[in-house]
PDB file of N, CA and C in Angstrom:
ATOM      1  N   UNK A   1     -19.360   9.183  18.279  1.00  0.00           N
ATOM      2  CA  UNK A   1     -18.917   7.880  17.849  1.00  0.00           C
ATOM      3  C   UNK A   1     -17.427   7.682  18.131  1.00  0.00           C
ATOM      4  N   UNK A   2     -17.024   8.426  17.618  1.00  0.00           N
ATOM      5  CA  UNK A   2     -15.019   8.372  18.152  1.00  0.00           C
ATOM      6  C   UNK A   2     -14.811   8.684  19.362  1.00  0.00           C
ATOM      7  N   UNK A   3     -15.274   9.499  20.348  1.00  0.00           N
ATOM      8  CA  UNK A   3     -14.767   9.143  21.365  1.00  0.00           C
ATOM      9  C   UNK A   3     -15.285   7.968  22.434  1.00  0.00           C
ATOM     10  N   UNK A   4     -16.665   7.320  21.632  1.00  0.00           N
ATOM     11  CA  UNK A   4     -17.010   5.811  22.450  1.00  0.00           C
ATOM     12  C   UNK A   4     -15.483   4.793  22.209  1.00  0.00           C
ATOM     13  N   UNK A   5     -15.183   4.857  20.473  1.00  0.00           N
ATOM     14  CA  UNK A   5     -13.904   4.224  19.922  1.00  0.00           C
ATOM     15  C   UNK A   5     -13.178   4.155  20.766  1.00  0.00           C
ATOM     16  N   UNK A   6     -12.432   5.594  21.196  1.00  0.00           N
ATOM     17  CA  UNK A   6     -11.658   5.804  22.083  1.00  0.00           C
ATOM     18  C   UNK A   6     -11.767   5.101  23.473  1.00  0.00           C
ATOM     19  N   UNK A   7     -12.758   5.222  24.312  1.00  0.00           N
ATOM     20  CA  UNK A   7     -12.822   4.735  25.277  1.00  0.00           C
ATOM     21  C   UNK A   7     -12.908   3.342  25.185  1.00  0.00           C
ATOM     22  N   UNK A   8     -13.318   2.639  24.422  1.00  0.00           N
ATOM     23  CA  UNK A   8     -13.566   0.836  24.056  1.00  0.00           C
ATOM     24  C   UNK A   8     -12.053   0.708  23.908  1.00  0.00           C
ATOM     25  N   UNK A   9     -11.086   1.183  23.472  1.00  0.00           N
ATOM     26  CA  UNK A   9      -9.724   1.212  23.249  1.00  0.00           C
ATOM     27  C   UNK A   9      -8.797   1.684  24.206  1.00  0.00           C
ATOM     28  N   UNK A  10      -9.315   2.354  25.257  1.00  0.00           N
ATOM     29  CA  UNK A  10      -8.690   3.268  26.525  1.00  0.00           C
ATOM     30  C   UNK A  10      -7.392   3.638  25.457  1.00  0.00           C
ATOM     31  N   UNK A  11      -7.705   4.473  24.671  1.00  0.00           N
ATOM     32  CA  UNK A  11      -6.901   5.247  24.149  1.00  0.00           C
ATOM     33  C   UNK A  11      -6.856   7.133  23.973  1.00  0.00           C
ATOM     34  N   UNK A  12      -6.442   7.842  24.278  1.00  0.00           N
ATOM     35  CA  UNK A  12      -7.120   9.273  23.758  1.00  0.00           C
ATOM     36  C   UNK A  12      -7.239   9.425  22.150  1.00  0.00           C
ATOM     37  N   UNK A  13      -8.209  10.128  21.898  1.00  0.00           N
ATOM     38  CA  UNK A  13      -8.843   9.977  20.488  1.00  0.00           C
ATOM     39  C   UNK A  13      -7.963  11.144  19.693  1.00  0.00           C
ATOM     40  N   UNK A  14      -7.361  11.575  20.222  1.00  0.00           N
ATOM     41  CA  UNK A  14      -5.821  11.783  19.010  1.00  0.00           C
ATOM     42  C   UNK A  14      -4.873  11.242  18.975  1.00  0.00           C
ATOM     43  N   UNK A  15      -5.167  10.140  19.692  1.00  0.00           N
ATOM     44  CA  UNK A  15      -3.531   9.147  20.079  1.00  0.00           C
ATOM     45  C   UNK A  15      -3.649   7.763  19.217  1.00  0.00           C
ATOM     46  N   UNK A  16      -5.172   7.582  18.275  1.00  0.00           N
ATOM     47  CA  UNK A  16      -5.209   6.582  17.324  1.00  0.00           C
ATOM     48  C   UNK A  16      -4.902   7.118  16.104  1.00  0.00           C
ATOM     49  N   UNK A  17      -5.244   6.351  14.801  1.00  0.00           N
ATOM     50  CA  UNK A  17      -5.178   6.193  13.862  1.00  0.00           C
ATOM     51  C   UNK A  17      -6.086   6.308  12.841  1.00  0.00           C
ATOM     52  N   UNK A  18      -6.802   6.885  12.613  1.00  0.00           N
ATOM     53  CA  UNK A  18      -8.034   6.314  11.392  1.00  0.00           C
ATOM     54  C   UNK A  18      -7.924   6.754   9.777  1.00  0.00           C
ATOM     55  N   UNK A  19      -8.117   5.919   9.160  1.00  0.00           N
ATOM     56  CA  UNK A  19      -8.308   5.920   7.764  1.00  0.00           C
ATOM     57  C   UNK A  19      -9.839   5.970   7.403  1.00  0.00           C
ATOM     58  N   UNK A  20     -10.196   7.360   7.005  1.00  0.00           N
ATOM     59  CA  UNK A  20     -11.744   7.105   6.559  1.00  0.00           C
ATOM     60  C   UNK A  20     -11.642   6.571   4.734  1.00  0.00           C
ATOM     61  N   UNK A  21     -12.053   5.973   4.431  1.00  0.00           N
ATOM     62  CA  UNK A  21     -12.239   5.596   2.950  1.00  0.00           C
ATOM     63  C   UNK A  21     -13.495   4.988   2.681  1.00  0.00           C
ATOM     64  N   UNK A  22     -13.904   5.907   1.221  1.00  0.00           N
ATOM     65  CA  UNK A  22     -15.388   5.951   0.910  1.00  0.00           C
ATOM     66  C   UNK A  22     -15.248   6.354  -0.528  1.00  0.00           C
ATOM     67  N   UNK A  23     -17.008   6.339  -1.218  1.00  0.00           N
ATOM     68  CA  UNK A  23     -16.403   6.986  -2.323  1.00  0.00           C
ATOM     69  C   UNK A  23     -17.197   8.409  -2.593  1.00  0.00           C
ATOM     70  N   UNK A  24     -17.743   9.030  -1.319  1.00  0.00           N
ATOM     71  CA  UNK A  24     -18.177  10.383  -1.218  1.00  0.00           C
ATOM     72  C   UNK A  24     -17.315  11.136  -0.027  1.00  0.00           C
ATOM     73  N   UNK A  25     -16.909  12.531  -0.541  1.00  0.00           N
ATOM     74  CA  UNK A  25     -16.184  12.837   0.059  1.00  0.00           C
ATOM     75  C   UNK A  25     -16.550  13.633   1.611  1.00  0.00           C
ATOM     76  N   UNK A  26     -17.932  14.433   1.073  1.00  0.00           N
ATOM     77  CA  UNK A  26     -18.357  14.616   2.152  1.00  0.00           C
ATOM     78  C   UNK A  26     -19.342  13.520   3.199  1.00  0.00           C
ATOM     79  N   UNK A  27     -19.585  12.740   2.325  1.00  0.00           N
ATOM     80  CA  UNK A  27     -20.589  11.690   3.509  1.00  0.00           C
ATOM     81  C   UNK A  27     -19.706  10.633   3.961  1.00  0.00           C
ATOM     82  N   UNK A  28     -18.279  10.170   3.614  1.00  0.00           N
ATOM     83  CA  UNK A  28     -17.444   8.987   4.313  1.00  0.00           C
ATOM     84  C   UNK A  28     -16.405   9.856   5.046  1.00  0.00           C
ATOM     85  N   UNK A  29     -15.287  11.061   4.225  1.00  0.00           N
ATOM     86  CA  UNK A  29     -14.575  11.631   4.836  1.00  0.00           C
ATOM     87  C   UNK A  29     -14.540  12.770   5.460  1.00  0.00           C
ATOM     88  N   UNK A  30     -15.140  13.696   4.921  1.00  0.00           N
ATOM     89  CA  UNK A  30     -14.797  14.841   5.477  1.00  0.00           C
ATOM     90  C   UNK A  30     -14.997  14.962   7.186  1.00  0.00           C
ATOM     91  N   UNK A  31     -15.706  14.158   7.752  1.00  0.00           N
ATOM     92  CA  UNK A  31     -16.232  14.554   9.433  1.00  0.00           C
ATOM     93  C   UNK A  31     -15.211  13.926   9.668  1.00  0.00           C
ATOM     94  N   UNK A  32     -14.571  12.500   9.826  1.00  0.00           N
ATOM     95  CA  UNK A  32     -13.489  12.061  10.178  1.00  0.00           C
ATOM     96  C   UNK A  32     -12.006  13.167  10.457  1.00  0.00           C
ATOM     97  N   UNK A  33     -11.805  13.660   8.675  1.00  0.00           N
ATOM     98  CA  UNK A  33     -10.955  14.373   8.965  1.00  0.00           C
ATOM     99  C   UNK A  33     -10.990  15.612   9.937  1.00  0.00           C
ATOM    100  N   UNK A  34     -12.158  16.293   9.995  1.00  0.00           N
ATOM    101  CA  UNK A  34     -12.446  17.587  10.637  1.00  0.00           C
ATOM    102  C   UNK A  34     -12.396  17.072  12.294  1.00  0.00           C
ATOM    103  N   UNK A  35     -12.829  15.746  12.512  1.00  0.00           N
ATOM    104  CA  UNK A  35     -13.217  15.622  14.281  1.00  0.00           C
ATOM    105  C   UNK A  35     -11.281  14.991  14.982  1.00  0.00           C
ATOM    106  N   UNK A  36     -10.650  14.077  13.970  1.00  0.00           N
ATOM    107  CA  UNK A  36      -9.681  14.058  14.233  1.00  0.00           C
ATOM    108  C   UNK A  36      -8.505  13.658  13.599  1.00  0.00           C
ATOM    109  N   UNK A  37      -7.280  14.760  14.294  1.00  0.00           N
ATOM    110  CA  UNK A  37      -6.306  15.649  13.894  1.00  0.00           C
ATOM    111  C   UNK A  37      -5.231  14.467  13.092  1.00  0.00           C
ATOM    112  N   UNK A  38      -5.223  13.177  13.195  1.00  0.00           N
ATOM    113  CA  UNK A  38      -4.600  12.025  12.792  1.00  0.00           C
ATOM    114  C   UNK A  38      -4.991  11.316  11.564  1.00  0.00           C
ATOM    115  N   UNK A  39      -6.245  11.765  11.637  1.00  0.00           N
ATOM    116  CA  UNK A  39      -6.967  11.332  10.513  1.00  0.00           C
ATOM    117  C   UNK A  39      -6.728  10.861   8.949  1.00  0.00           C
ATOM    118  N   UNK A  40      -7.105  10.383   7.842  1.00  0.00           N
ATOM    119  CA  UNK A  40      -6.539  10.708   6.659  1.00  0.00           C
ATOM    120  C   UNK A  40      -7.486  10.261   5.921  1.00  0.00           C
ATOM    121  N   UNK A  41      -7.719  10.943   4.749  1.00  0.00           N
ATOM    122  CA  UNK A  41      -9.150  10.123   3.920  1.00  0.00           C
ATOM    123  C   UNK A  41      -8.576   9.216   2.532  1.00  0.00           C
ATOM    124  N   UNK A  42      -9.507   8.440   2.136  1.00  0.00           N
ATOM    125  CA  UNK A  42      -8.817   7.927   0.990  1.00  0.00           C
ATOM    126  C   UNK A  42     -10.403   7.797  -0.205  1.00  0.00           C
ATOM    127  N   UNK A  43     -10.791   8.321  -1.141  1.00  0.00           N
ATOM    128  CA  UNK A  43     -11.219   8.786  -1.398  1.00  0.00           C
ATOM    129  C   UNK A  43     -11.808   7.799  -2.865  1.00  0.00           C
ATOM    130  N   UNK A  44     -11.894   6.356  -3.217  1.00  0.00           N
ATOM    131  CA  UNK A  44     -12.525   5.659  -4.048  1.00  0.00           C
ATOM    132  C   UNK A  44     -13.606   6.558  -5.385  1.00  0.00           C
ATOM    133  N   UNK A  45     -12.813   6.785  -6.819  1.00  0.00           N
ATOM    134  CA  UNK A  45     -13.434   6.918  -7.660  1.00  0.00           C
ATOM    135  C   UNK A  45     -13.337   6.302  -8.668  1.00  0.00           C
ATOM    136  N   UNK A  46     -14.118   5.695  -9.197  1.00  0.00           N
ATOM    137  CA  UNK A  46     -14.156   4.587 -10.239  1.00  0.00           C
ATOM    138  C   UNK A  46     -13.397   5.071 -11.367  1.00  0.00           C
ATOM    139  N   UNK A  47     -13.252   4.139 -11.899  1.00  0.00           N
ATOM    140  CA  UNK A  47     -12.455   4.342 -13.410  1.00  0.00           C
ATOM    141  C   UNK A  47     -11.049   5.390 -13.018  1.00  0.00           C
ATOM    142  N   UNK A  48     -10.597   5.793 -12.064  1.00  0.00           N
ATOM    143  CA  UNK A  48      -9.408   6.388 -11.530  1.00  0.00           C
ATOM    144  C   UNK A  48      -8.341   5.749 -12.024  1.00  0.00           C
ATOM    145  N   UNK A  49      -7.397   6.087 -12.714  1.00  0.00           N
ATOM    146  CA  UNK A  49      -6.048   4.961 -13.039  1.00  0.00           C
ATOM    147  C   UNK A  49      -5.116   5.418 -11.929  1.00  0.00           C
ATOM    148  N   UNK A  50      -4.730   5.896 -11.021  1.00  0.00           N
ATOM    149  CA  UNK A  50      -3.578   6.441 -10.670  1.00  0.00           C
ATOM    150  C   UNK A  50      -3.958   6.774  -9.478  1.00  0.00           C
ATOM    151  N   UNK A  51      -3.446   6.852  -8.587  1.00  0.00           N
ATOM    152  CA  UNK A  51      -3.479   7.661  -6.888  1.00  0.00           C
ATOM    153  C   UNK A  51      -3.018   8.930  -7.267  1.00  0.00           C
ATOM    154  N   UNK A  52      -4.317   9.926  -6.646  1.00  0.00           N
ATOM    155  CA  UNK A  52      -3.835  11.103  -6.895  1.00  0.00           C
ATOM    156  C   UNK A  52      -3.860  12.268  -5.281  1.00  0.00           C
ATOM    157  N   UNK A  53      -3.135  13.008  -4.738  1.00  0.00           N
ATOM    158  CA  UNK A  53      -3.138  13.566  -3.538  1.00  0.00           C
ATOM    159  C   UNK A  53      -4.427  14.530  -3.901  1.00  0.00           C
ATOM    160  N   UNK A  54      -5.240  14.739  -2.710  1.00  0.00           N
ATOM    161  CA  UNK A  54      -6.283  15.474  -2.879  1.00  0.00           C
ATOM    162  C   UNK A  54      -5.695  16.597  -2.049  1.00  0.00           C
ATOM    163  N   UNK A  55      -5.708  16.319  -1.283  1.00  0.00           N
ATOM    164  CA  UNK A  55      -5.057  17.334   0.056  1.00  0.00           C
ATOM    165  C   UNK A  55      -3.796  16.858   0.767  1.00  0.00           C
ATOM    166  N   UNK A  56      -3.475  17.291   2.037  1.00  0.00           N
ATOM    167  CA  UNK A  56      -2.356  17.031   2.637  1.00  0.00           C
ATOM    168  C   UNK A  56      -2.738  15.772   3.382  1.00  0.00           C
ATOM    169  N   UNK A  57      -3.737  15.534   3.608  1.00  0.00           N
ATOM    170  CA  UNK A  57      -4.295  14.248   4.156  1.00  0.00           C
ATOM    171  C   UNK A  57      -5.178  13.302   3.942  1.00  0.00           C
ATOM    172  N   UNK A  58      -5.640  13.752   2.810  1.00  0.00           N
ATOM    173  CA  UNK A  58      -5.976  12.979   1.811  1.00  0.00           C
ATOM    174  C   UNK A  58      -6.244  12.562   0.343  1.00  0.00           C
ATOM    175  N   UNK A  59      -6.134  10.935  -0.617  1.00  0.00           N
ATOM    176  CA  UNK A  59      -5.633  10.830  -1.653  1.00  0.00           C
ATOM    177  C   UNK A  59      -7.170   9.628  -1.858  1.00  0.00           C
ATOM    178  N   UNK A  60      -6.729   9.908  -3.566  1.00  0.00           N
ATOM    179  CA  UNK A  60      -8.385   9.501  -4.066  1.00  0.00           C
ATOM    180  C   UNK A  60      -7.812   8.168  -5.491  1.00  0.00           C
ATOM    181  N   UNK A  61      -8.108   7.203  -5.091  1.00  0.00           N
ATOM    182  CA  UNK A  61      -7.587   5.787  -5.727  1.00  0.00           C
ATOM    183  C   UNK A  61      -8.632   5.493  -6.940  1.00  0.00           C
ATOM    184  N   UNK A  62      -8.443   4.503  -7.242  1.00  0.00           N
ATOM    185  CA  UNK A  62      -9.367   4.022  -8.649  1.00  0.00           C
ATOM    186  C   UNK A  62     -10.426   3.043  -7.628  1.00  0.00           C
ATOM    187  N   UNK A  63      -9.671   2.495  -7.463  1.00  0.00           N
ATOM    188  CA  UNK A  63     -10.295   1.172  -6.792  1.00  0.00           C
ATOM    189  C   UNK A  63      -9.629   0.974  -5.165  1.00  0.00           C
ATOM    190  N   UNK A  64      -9.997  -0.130  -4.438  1.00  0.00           N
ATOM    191  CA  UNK A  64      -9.425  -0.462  -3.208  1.00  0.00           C
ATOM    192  C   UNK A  64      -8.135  -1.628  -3.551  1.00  0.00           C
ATOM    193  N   UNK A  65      -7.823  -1.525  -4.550  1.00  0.00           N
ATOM    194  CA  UNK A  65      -6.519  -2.724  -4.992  1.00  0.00           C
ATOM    195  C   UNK A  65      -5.862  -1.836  -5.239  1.00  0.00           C
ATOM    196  N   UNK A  66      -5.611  -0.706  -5.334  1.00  0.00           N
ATOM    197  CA  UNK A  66      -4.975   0.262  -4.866  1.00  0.00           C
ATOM    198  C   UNK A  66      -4.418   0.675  -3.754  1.00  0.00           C
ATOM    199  N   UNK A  67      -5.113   0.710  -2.852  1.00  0.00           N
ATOM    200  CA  UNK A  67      -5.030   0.535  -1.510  1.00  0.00           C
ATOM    201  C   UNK A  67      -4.250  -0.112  -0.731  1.00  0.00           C
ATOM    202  N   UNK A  68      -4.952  -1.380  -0.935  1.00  0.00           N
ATOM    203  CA  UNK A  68      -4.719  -2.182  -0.733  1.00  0.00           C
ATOM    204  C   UNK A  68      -2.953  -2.465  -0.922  1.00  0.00           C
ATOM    205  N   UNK A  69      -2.875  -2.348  -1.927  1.00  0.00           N
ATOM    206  CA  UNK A  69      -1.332  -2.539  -2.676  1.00  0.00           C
ATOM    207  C   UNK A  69      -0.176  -1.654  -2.021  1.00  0.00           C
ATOM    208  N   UNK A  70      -0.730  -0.572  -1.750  1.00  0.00           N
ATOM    209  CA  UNK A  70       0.070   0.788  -1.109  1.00  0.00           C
ATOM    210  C   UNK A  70       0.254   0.429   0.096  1.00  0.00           C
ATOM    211  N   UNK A  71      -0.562  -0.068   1.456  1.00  0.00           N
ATOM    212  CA  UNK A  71      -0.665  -0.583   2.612  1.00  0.00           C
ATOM    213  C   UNK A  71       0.356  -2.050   2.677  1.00  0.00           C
ATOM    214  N   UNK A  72       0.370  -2.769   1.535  1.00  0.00           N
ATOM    215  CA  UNK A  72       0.917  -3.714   1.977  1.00  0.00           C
ATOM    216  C   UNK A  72       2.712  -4.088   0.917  1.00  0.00           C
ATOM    217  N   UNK A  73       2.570  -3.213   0.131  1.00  0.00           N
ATOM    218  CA  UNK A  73       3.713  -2.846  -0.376  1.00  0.00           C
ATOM    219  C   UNK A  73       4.097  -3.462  -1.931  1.00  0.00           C
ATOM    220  N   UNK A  74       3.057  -4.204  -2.247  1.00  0.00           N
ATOM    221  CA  UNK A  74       3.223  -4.678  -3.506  1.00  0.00           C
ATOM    222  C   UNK A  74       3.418  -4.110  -4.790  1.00  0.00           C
ATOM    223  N   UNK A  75       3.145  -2.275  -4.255  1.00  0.00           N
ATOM    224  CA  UNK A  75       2.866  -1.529  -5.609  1.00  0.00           C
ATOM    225  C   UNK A  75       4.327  -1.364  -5.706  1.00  0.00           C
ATOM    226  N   UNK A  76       4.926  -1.665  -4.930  1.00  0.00           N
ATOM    227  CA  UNK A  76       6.826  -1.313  -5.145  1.00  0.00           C
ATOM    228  C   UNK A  76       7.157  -2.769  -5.358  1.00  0.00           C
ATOM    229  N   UNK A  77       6.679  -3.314  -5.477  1.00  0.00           N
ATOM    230  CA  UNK A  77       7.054  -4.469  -6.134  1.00  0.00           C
ATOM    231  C   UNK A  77       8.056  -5.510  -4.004  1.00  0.00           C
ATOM    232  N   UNK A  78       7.321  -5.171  -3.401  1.00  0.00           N
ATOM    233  CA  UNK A  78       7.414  -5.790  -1.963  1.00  0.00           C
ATOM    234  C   UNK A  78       6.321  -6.887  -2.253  1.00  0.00           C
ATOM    235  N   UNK A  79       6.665  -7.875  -1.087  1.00  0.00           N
ATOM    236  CA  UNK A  79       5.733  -8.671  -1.071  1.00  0.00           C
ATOM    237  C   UNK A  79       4.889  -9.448   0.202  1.00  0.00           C
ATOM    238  N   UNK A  80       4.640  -8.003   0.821  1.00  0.00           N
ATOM    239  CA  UNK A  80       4.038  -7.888   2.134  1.00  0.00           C
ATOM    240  C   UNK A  80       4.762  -7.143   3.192  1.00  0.00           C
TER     241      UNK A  80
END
Protein backbone atom coordinates (compact mmCIF):
# COMPACT_ATOMS: atom_id res chain seq x y z
CA UNK A 1 0.00 0.00 0.00
CA UNK A 2 2.77 2.70 0.77
CA UNK A 3 4.82 2.19 -1.79
CA UNK A 4 1.67 2.46 -4.50
CA UNK A 5 1.34 6.04 -2.13
CA UNK A 6 4.67 6.65 -2.99
CA UNK A 7 4.61 6.19 -6.53
CA UNK A 8 0.98 8.14 -7.04
CA UNK A 9 3.16 10.94 -5.33
CA UNK A 10 6.58 10.23 -7.29
CA UNK A 11 7.98 10.55 -4.02
CA UNK A 12 10.44 7.88 -2.21
CA UNK A 13 8.51 6.33 0.62
CA UNK A 14 10.90 7.65 3.29
CA UNK A 15 10.90 11.00 1.85
CA UNK A 16 6.98 11.50 3.01
CA UNK A 17 5.25 12.00 5.99
CA UNK A 18 2.59 9.88 7.63
CA UNK A 19 0.61 10.16 10.70
CA UNK A 20 -1.12 6.83 11.47
CA UNK A 21 -3.98 7.64 14.05
CA UNK A 22 -6.47 5.12 15.33
CA UNK A 23 -7.74 3.90 18.41
CA UNK A 24 -5.99 0.32 18.29
CA UNK A 25 -2.58 0.24 18.49
CA UNK A 26 -1.76 -2.70 16.78
CA UNK A 27 -4.50 -2.70 13.98
CA UNK A 28 -4.15 1.38 12.94
CA UNK A 29 -0.42 1.92 14.09
CA UNK A 30 1.92 -0.31 14.65
CA UNK A 31 2.56 -1.51 10.66
CA UNK A 32 2.79 2.13 9.67
CA UNK A 33 5.36 2.73 12.18
CA UNK A 34 7.39 -0.56 11.54
CA UNK A 35 7.15 -0.18 7.35
CA UNK A 36 8.14 3.55 7.59
CA UNK A 37 11.08 5.20 9.23
CA UNK A 38 9.13 8.87 9.25
CA UNK A 39 6.29 7.62 10.53
CA UNK A 40 4.47 8.61 13.87
CA UNK A 41 1.36 7.14 15.54
CA UNK A 42 -1.20 8.98 17.44
CA UNK A 43 -3.05 6.74 19.39
CA UNK A 44 -7.10 7.86 20.32
CA UNK A 45 -8.31 6.62 23.85
CA UNK A 46 -11.44 7.69 25.15
CA UNK A 47 -11.95 9.39 28.29
CA UNK A 48 -7.95 10.34 28.03
CA UNK A 49 -7.59 13.95 29.60
CA UNK A 50 -4.11 14.78 28.56
CA UNK A 51 -1.60 13.83 25.62
CA UNK A 52 0.55 11.40 26.83
CA UNK A 53 4.08 10.17 24.87
CA UNK A 54 3.81 6.48 24.30
CA UNK A 55 7.06 6.07 22.61
CA UNK A 56 9.55 8.18 20.77
CA UNK A 57 7.15 8.31 17.93
CA UNK A 58 4.29 7.96 19.21
CA UNK A 59 1.54 9.81 21.61
CA UNK A 60 -2.03 8.67 22.68
CA UNK A 61 -4.81 11.73 22.97
CA UNK A 62 -8.32 11.66 24.56
CA UNK A 63 -10.03 12.59 21.62
CA UNK A 64 -9.10 14.05 17.97
CA UNK A 65 -9.70 17.84 19.38
CA UNK A 66 -6.69 17.16 20.72
CA UNK A 67 -5.10 16.72 17.78
CA UNK A 68 -6.45 18.61 16.14
CA UNK A 69 -5.52 21.60 18.50
CA UNK A 70 -1.74 20.49 18.63
CA UNK A 71 -1.53 20.52 14.61
CA UNK A 72 -3.01 23.76 14.36
CA UNK A 73 -1.77 25.55 17.42
CA UNK A 74 -4.65 26.53 19.45
CA UNK A 75 -3.60 24.43 22.44
CA UNK A 76 -0.92 27.33 22.98
CA UNK A 77 -3.37 29.55 22.75
CA UNK A 78 -2.28 30.37 18.57
CA UNK A 79 -4.87 30.81 16.33
CA UNK A 80 -3.96 28.78 13.35
Amino acid sequence: MFSGIAEDLNTPRGDFFVAAVGDSYRSDIQTPLALIESAVGILCRRKQSAARVESDRALSVGDLDMVTQCLDGTERGHSG
